[in-house]
Structures are given as C-alpha cells and as structure tokens.
N, C-alpha and C. Protein backbone atom coordinates (compact mmCIF):
# COMPACT_ATOMS: atom_id res chain seq x y z
N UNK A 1 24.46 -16.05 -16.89
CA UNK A 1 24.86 -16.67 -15.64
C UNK A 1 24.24 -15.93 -14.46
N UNK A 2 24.30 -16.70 -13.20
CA UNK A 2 23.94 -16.06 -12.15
C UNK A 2 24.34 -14.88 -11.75
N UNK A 3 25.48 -14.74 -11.79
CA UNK A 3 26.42 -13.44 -11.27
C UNK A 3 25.88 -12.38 -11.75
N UNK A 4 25.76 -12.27 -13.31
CA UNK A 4 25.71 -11.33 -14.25
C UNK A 4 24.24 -11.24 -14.26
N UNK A 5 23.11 -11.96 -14.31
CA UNK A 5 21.98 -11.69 -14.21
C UNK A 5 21.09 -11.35 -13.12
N UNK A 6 21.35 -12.79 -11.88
CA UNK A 6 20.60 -12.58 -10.94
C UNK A 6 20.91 -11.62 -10.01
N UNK A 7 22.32 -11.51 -10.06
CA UNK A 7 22.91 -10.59 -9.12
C UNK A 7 22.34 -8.81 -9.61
N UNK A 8 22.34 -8.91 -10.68
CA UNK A 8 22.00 -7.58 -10.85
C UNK A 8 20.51 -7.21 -11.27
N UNK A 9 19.76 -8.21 -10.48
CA UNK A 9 18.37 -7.99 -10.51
C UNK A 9 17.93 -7.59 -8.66
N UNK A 10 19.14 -8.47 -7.82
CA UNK A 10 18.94 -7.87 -6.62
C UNK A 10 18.42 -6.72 -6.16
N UNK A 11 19.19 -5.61 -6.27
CA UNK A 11 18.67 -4.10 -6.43
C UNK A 11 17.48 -3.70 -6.24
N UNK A 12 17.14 -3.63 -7.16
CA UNK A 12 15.49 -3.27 -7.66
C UNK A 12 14.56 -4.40 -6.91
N UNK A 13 15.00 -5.94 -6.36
CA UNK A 13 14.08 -7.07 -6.07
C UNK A 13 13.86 -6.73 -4.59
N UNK A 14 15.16 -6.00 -4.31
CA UNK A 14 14.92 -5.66 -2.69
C UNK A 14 14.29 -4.39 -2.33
N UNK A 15 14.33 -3.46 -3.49
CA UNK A 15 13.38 -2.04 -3.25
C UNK A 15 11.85 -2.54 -3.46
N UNK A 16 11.67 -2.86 -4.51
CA UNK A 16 10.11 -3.61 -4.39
C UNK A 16 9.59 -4.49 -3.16
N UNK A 17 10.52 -5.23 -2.21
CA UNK A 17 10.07 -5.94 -0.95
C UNK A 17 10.14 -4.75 -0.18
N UNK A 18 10.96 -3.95 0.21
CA UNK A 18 11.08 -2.59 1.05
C UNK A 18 9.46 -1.79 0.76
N UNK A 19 8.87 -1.87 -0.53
CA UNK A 19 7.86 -1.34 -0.47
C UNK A 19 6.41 -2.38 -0.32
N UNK A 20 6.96 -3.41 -0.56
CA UNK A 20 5.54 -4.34 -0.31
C UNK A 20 5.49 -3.94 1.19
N UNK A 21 6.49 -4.12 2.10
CA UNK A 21 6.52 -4.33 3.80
C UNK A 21 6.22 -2.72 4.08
N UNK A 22 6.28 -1.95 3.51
CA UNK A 22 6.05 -0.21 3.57
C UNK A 22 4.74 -0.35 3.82
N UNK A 23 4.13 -1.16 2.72
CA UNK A 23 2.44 -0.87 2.52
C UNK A 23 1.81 -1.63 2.95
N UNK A 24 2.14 -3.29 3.73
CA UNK A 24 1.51 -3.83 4.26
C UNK A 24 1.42 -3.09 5.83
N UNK A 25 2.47 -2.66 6.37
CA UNK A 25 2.47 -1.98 7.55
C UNK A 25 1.01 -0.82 7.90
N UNK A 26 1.28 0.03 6.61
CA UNK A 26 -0.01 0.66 6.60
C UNK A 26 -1.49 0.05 6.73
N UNK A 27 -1.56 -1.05 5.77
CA UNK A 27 -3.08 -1.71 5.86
C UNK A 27 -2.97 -2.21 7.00
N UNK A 28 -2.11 -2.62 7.84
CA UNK A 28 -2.38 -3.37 9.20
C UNK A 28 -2.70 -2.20 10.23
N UNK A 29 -1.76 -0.70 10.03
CA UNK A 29 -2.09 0.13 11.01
C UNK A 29 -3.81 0.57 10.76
N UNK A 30 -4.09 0.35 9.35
CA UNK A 30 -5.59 1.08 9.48
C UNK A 30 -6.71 -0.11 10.07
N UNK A 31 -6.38 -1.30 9.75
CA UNK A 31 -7.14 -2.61 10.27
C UNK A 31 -6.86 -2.21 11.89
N UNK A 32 -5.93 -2.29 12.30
CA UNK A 32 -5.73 -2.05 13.69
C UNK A 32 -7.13 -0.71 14.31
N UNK A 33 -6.63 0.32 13.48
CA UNK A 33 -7.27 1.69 14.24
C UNK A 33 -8.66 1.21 13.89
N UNK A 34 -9.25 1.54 12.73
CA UNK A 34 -10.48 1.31 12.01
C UNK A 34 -10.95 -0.12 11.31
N UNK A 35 -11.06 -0.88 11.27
CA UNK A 35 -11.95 -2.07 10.91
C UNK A 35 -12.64 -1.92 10.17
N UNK A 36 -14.27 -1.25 10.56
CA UNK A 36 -14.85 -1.39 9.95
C UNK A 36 -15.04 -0.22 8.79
N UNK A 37 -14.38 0.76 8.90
CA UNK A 37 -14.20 1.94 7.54
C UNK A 37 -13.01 1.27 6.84
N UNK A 38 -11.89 0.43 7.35
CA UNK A 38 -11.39 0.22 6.20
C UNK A 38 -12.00 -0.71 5.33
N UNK A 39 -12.43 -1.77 5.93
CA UNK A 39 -13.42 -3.18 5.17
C UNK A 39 -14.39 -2.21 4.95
N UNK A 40 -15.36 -1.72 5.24
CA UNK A 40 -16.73 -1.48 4.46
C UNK A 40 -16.91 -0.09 4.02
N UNK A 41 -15.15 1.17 3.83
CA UNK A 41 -15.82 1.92 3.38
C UNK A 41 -16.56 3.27 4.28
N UNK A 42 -16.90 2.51 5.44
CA UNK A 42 -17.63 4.01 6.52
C UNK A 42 -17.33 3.62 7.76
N UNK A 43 -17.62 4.24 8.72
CA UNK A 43 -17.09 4.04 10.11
C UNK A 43 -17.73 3.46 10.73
N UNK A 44 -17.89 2.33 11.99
CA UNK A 44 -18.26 1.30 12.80
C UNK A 44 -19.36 2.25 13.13
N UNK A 45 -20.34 1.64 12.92
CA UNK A 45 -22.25 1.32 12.91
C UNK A 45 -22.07 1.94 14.99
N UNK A 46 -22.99 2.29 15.24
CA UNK A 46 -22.92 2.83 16.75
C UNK A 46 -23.33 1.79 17.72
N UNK A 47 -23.63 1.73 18.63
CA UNK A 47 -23.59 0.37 19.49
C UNK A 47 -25.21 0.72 20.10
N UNK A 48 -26.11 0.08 19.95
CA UNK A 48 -27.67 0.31 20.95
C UNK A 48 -27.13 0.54 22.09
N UNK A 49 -28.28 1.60 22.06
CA UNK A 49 -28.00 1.98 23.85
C UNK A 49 -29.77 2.06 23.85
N UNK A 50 -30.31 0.86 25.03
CA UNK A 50 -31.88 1.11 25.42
C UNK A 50 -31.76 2.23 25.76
N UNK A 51 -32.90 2.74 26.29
CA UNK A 51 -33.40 3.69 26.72
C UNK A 51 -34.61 3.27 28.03
C-alpha cells in the first residue's frame, strides 16, 4: 500500500532532490563565472586588440 511503501520511500526521495538542487546550483554558479572553461575545458580565448 501507499502508506507503507510510498511513504517510506519519501526520505531518501527528498535527500536525492536536496542534492540534485545542491549540484545544479553549482553548474549554474560556474556557467555564470566561467563559460567558456566550463563548456570547453580552458579559459575564454583573449579578445584582439589592433595595434
């Protein structure tokens, strides 16, 4: 039954969302700071400057 099963899967269903939202927070803070080292790996290419 519900009570006896689903209810006592709660627990653990809400620590696993507590950590999905833990770690999406992170990939958004590094997308935020860095872009292009997090997507490619190295840090944003330098910008031409003529001369």
């Amino acid at each position: 039954s519900f009570a006896s099963d689903g209810l006592g899967q709660l627990g653990p269903t809400l620590t696993e969302l507590r950590r999905l939202i833990r770690d999406l927070r992170q990939v958004s803070d590094r997308l935020e700071g860095n872009p292009a080292r997090y997507l490619l790996g190295r840090d944003a290419p330098k910008e031409f400057e003529p001369k």
